[in-house]
PDB file of N, CA and C in Angstrom:
ATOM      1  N   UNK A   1       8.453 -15.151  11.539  1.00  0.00           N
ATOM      2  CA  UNK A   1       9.383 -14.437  10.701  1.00  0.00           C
ATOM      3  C   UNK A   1       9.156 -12.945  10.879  1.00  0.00           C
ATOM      4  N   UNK A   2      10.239 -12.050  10.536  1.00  0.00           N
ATOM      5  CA  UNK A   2      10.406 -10.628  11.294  1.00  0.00           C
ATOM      6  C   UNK A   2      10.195 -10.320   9.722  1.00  0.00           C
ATOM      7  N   UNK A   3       9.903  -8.776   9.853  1.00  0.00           N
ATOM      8  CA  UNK A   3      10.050  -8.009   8.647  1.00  0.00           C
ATOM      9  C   UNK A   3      11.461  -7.129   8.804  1.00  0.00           C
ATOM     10  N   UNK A   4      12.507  -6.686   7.450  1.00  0.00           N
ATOM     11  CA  UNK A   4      13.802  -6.207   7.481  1.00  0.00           C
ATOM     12  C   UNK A   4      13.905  -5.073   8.557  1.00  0.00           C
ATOM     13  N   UNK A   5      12.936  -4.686   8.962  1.00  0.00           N
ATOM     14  CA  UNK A   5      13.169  -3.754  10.451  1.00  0.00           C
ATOM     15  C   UNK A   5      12.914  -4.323  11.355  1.00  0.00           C
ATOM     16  N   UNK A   6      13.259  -5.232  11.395  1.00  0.00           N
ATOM     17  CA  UNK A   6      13.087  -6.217  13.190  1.00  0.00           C
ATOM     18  C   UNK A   6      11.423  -6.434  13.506  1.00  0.00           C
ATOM     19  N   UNK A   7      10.526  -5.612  13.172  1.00  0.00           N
ATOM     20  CA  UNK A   7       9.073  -5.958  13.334  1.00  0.00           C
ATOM     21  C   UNK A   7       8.452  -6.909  13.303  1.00  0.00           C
ATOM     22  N   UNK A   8       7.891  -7.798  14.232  1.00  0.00           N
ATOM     23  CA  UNK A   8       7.273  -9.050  13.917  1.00  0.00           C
ATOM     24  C   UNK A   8       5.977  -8.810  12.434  1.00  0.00           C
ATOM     25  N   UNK A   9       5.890  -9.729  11.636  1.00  0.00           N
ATOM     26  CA  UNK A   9       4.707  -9.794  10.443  1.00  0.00           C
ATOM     27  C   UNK A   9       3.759  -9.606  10.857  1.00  0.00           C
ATOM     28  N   UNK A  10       2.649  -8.554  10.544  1.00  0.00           N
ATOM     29  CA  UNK A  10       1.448  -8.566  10.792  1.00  0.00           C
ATOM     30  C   UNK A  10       1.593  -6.857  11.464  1.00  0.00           C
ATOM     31  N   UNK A  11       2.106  -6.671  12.545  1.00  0.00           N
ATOM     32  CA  UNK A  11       2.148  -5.728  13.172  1.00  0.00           C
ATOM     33  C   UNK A  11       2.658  -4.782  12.595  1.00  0.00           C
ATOM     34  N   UNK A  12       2.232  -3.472  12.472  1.00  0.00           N
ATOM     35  CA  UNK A  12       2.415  -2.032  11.583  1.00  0.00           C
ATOM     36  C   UNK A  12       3.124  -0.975  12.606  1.00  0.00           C
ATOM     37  N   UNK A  13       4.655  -0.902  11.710  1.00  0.00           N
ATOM     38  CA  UNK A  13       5.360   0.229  12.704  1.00  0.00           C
ATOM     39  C   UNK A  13       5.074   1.105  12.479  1.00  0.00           C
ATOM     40  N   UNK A  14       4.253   2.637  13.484  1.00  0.00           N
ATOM     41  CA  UNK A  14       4.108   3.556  13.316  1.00  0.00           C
ATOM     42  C   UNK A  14       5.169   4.596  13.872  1.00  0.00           C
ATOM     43  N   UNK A  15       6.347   4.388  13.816  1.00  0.00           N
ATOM     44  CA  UNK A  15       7.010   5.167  14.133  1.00  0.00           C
ATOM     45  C   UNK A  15       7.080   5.771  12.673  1.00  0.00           C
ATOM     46  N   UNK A  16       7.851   7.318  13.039  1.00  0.00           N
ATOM     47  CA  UNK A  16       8.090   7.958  11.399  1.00  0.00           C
ATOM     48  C   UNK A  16       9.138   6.927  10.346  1.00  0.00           C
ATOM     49  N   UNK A  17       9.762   6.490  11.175  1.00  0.00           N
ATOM     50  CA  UNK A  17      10.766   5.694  10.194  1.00  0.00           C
ATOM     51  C   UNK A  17       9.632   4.482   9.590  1.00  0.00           C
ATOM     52  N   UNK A  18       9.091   3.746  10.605  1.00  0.00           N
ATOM     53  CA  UNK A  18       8.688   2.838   9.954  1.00  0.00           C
ATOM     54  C   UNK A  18       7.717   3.343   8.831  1.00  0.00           C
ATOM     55  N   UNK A  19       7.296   4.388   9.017  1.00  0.00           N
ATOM     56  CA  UNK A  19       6.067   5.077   7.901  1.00  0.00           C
ATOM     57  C   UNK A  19       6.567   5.210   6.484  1.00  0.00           C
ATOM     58  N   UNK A  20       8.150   5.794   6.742  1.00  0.00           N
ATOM     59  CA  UNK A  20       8.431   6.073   5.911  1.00  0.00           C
ATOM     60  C   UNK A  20       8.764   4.493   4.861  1.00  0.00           C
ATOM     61  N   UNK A  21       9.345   3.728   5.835  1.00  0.00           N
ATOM     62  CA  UNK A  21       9.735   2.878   5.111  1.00  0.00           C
ATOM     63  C   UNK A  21       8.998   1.823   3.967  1.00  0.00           C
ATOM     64  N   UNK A  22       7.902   1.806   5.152  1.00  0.00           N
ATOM     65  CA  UNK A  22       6.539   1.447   4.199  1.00  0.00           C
ATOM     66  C   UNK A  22       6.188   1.804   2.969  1.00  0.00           C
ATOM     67  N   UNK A  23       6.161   3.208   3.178  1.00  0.00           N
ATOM     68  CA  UNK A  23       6.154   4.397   1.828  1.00  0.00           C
ATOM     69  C   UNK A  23       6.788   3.944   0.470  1.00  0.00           C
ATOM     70  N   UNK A  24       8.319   3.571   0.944  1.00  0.00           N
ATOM     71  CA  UNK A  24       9.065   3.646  -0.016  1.00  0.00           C
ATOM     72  C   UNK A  24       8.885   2.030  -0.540  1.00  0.00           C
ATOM     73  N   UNK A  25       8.097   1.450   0.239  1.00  0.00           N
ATOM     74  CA  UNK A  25       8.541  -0.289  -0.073  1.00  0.00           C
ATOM     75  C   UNK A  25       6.742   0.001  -1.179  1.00  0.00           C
ATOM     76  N   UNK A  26       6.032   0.338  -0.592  1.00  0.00           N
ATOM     77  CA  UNK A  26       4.454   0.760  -1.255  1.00  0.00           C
ATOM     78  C   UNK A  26       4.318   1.502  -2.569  1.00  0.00           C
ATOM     79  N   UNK A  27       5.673   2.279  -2.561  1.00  0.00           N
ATOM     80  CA  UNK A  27       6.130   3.113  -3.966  1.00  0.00           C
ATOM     81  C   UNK A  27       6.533   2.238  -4.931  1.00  0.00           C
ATOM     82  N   UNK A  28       7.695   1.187  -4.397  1.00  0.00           N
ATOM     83  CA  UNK A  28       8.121   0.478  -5.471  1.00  0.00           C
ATOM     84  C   UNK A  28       7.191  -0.532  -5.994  1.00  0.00           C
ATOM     85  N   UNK A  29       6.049  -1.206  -5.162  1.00  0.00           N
ATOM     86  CA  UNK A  29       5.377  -1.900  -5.682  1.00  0.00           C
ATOM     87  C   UNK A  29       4.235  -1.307  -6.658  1.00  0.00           C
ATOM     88  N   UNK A  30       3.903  -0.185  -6.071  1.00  0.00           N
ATOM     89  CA  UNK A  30       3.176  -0.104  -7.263  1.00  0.00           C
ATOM     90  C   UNK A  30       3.856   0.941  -8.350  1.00  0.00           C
ATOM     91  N   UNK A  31       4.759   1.115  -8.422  1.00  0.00           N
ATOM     92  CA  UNK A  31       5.963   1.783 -10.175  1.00  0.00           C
ATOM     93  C   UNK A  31       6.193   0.082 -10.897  1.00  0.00           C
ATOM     94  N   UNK A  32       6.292  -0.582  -9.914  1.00  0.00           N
ATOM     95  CA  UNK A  32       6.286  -2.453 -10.562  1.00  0.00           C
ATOM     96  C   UNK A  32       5.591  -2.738 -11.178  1.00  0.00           C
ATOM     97  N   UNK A  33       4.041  -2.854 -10.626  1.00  0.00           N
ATOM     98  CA  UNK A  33       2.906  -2.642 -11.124  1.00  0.00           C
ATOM     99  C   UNK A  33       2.671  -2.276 -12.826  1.00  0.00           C
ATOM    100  N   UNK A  34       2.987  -0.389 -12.461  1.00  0.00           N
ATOM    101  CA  UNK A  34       2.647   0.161 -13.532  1.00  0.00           C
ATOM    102  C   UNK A  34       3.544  -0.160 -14.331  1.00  0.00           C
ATOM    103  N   UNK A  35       5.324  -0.436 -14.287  1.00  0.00           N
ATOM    104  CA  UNK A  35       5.822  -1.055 -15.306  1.00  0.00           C
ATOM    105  C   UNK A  35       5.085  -2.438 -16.311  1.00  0.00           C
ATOM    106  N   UNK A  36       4.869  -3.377 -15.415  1.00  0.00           N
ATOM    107  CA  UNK A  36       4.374  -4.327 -15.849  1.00  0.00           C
ATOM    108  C   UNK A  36       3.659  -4.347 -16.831  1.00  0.00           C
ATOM    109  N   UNK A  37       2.451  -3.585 -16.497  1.00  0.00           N
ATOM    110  CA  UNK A  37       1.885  -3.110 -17.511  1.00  0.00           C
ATOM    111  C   UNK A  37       1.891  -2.532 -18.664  1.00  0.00           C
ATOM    112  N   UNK A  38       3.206  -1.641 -18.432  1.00  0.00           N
ATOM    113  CA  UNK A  38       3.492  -1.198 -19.390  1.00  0.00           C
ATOM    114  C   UNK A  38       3.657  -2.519 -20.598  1.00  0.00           C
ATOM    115  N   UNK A  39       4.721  -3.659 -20.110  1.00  0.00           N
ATOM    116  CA  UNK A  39       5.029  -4.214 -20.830  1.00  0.00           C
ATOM    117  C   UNK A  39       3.633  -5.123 -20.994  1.00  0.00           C
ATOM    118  N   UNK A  40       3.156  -5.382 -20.360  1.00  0.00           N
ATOM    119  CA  UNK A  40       2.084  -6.627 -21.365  1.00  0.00           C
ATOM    120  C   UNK A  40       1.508  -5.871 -21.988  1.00  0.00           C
ATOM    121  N   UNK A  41       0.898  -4.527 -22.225  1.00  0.00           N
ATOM    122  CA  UNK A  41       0.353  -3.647 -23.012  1.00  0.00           C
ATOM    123  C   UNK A  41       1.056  -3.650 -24.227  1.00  0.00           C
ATOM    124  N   UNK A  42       2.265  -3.651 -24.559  1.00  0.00           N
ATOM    125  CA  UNK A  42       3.380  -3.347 -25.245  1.00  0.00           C
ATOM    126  C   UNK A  42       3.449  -4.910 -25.952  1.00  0.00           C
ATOM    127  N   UNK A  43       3.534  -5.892 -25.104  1.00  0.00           N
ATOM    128  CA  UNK A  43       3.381  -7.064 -26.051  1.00  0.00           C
ATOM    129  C   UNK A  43       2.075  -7.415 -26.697  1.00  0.00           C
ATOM    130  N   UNK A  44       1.018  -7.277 -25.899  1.00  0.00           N
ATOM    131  CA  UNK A  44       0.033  -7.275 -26.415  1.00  0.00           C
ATOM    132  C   UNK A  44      -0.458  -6.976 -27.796  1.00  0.00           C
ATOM    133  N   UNK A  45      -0.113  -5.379 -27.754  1.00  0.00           N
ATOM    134  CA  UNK A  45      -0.115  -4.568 -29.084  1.00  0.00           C
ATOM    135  C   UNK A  45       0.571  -5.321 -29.924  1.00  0.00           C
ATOM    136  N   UNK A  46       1.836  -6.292 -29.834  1.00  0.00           N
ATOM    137  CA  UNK A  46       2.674  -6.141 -31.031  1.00  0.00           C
ATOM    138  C   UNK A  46       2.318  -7.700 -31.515  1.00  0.00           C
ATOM    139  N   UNK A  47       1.762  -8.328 -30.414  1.00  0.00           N
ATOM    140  CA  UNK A  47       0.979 -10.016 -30.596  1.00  0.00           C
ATOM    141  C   UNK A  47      -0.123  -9.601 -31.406  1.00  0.00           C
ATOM    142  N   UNK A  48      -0.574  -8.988 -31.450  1.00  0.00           N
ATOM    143  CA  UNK A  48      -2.479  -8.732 -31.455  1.00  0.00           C
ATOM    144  C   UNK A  48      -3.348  -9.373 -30.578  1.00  0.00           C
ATOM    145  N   UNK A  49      -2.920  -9.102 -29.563  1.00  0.00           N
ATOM    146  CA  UNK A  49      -3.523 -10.435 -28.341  1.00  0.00           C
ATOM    147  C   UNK A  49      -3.581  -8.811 -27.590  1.00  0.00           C
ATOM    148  N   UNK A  50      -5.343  -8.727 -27.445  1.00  0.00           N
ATOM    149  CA  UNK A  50      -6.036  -7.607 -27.094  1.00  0.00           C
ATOM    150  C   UNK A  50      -6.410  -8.119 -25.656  1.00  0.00           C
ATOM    151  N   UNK A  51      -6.704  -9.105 -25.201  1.00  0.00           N
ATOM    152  CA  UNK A  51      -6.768  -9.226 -23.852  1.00  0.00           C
ATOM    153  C   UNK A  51      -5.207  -9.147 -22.968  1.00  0.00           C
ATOM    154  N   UNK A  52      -4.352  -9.082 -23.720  1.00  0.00           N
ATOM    155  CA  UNK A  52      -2.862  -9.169 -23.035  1.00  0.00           C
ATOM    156  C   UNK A  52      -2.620  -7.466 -22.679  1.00  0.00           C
ATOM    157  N   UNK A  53      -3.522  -6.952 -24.044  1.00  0.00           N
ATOM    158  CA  UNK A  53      -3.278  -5.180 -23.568  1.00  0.00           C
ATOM    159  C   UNK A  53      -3.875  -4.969 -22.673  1.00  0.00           C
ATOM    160  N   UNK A  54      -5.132  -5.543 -22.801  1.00  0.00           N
ATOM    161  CA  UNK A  54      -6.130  -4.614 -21.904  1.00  0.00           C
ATOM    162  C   UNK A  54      -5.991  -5.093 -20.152  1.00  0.00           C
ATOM    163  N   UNK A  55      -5.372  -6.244 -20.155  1.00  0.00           N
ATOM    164  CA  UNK A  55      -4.673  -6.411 -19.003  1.00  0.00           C
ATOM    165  C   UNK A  55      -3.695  -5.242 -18.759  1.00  0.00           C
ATOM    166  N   UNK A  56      -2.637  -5.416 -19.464  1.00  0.00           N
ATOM    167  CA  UNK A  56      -1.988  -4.465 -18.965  1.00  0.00           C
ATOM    168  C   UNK A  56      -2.280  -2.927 -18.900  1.00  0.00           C
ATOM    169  N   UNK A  57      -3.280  -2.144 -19.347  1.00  0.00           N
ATOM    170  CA  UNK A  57      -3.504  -0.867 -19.150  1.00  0.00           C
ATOM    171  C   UNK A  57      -4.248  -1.349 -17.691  1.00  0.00           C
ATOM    172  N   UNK A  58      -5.166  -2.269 -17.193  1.00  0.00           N
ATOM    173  CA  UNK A  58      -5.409  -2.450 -16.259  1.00  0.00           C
ATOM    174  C   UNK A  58      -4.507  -2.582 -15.301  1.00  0.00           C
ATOM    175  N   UNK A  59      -3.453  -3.056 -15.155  1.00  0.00           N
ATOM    176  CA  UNK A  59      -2.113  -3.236 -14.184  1.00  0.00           C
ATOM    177  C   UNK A  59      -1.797  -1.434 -14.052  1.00  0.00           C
ATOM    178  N   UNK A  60      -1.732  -1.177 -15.343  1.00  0.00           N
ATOM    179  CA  UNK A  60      -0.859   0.464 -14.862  1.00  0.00           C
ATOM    180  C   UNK A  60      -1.769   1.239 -14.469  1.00  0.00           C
ATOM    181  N   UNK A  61      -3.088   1.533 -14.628  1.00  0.00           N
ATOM    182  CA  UNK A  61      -4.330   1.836 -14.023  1.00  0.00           C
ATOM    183  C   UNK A  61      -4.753   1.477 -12.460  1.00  0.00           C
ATOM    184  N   UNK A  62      -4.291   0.567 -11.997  1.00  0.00           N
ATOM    185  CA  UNK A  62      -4.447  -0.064 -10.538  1.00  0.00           C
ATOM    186  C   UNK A  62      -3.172   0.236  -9.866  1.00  0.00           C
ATOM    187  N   UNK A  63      -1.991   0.539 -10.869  1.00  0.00           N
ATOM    188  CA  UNK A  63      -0.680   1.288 -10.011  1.00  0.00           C
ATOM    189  C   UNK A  63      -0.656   2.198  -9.773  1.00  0.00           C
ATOM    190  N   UNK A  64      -1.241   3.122 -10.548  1.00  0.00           N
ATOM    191  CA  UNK A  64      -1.235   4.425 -10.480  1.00  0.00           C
ATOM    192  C   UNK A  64      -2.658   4.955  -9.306  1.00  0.00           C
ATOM    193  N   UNK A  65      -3.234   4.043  -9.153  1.00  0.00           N
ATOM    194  CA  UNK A  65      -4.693   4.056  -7.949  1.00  0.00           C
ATOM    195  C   UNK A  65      -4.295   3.949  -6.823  1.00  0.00           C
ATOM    196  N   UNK A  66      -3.003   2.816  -6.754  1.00  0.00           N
ATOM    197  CA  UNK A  66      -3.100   2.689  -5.383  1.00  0.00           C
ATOM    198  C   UNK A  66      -1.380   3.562  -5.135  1.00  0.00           C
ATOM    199  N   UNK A  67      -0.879   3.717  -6.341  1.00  0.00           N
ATOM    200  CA  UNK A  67       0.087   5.114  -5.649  1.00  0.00           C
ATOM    201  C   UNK A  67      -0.114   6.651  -5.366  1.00  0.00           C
ATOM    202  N   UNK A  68      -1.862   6.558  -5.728  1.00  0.00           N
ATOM    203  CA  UNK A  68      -2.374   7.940  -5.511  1.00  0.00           C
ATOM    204  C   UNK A  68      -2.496   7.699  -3.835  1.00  0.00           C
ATOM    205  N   UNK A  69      -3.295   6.537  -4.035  1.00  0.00           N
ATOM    206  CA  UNK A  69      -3.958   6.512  -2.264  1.00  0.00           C
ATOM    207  C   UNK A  69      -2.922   6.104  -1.049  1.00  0.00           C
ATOM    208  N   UNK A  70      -1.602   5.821  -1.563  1.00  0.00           N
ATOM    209  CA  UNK A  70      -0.583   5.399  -0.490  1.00  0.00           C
ATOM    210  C   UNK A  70      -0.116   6.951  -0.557  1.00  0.00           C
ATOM    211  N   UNK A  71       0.512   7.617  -1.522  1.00  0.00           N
ATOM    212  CA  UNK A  71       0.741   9.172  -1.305  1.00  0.00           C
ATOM    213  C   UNK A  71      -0.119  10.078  -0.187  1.00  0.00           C
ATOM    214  N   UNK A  72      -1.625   9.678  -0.662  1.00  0.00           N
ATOM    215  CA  UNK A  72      -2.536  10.505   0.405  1.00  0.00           C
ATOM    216  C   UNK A  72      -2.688  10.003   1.697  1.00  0.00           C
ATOM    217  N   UNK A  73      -2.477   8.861   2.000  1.00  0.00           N
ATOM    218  CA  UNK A  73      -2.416   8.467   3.448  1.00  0.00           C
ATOM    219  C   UNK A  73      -0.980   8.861   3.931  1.00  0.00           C
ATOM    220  N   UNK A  74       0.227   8.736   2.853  1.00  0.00           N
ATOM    221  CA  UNK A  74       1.486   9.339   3.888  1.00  0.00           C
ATOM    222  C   UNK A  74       1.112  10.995   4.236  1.00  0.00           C
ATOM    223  N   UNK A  75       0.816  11.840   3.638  1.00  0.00           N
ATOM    224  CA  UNK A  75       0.456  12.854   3.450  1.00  0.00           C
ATOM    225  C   UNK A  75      -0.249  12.841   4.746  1.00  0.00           C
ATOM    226  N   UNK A  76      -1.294  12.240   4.800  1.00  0.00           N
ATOM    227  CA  UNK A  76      -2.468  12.291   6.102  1.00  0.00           C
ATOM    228  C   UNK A  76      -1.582  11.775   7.174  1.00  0.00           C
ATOM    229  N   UNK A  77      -0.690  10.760   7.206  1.00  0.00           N
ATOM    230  CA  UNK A  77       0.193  10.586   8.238  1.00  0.00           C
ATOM    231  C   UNK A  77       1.394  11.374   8.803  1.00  0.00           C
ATOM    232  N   UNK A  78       1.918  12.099   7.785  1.00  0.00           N
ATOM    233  CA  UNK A  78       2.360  13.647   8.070  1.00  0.00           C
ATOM    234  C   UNK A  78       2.194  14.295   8.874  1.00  0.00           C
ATOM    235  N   UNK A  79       0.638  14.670   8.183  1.00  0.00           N
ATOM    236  CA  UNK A  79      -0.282  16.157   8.823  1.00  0.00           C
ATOM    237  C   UNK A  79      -0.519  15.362  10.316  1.00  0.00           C
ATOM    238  N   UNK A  80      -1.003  14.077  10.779  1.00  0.00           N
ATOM    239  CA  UNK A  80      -1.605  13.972  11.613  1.00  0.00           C
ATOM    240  C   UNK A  80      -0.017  13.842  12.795  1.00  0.00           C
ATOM    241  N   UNK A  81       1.266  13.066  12.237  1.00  0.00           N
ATOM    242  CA  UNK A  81       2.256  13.452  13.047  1.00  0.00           C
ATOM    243  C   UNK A  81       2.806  14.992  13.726  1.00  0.00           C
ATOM    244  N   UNK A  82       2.405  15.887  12.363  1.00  0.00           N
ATOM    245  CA  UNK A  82       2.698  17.470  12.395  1.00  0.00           C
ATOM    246  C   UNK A  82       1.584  17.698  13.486  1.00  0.00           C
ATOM    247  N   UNK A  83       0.418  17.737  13.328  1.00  0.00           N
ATOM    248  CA  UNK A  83      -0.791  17.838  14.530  1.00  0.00           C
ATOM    249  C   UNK A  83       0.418  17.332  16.252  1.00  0.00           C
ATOM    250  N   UNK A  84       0.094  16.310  16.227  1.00  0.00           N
ATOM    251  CA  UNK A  84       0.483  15.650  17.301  1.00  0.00           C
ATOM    252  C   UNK A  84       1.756  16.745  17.847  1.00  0.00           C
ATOM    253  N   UNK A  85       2.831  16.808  16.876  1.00  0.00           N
ATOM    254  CA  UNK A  85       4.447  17.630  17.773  1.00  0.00           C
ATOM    255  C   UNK A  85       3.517  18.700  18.194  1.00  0.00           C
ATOM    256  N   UNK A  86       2.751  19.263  17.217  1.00  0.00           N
ATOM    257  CA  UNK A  86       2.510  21.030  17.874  1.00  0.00           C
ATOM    258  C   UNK A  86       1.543  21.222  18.814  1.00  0.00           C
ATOM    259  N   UNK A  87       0.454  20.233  19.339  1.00  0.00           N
ATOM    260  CA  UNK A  87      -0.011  19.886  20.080  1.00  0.00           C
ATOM    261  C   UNK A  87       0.779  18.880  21.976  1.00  0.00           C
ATOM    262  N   UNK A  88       1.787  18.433  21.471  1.00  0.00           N
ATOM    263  CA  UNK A  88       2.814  18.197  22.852  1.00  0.00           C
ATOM    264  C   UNK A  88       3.838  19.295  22.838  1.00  0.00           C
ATOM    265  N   UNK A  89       4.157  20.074  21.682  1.00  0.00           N
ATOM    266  CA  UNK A  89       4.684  21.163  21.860  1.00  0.00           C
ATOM    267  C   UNK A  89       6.201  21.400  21.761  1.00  0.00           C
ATOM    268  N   UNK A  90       6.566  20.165  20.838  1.00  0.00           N
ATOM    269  CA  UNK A  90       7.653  19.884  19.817  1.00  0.00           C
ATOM    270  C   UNK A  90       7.979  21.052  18.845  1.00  0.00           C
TER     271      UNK A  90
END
């Protein structure tokens, strides 16, 4: 089975498009994430079911972790594409 850009599964497109696309598919999962959380936090509170919160501050806590560290690797994939043009002389 292919991934929606023709890419066979498993294999990582490093073209800029595919970077980007990643990006944006890596963004929505973890804003999902931190929604989620939002809501079992939110039911939690209103159940009194304290392990349902503390799950969920954990969900939006682990979204917000790994949308720091997908930001800083596009960022690093940027700089290191920006390296590369001005170095072949793009």
């Amino acid at each position: 089975m292919d991934r929606p850009d023709g890419a066979p599964l498993g294999r990582k497109d490093h073209s800029p498009e595919g970077e980007v696309a990643m990006g944006v598919f890596d963004q929505a999962k973890d804003k999902a994430e931190q929604l989620i959380g939002e809501a079992k936090e939110k039911v939690g509170r209103m159940t009194g079911n304290e392990d349902l919160e503390a799950a969920g501050k954990r969900d939006q806590v682990s979204g917000e972790v790994k949308e720091t560290g997908h930001d800083l690797r596009d960022k690093a994939a940027g700089a290191a594409h920006d390296a590369k043009d001005k170095l072949s002389g793009r």
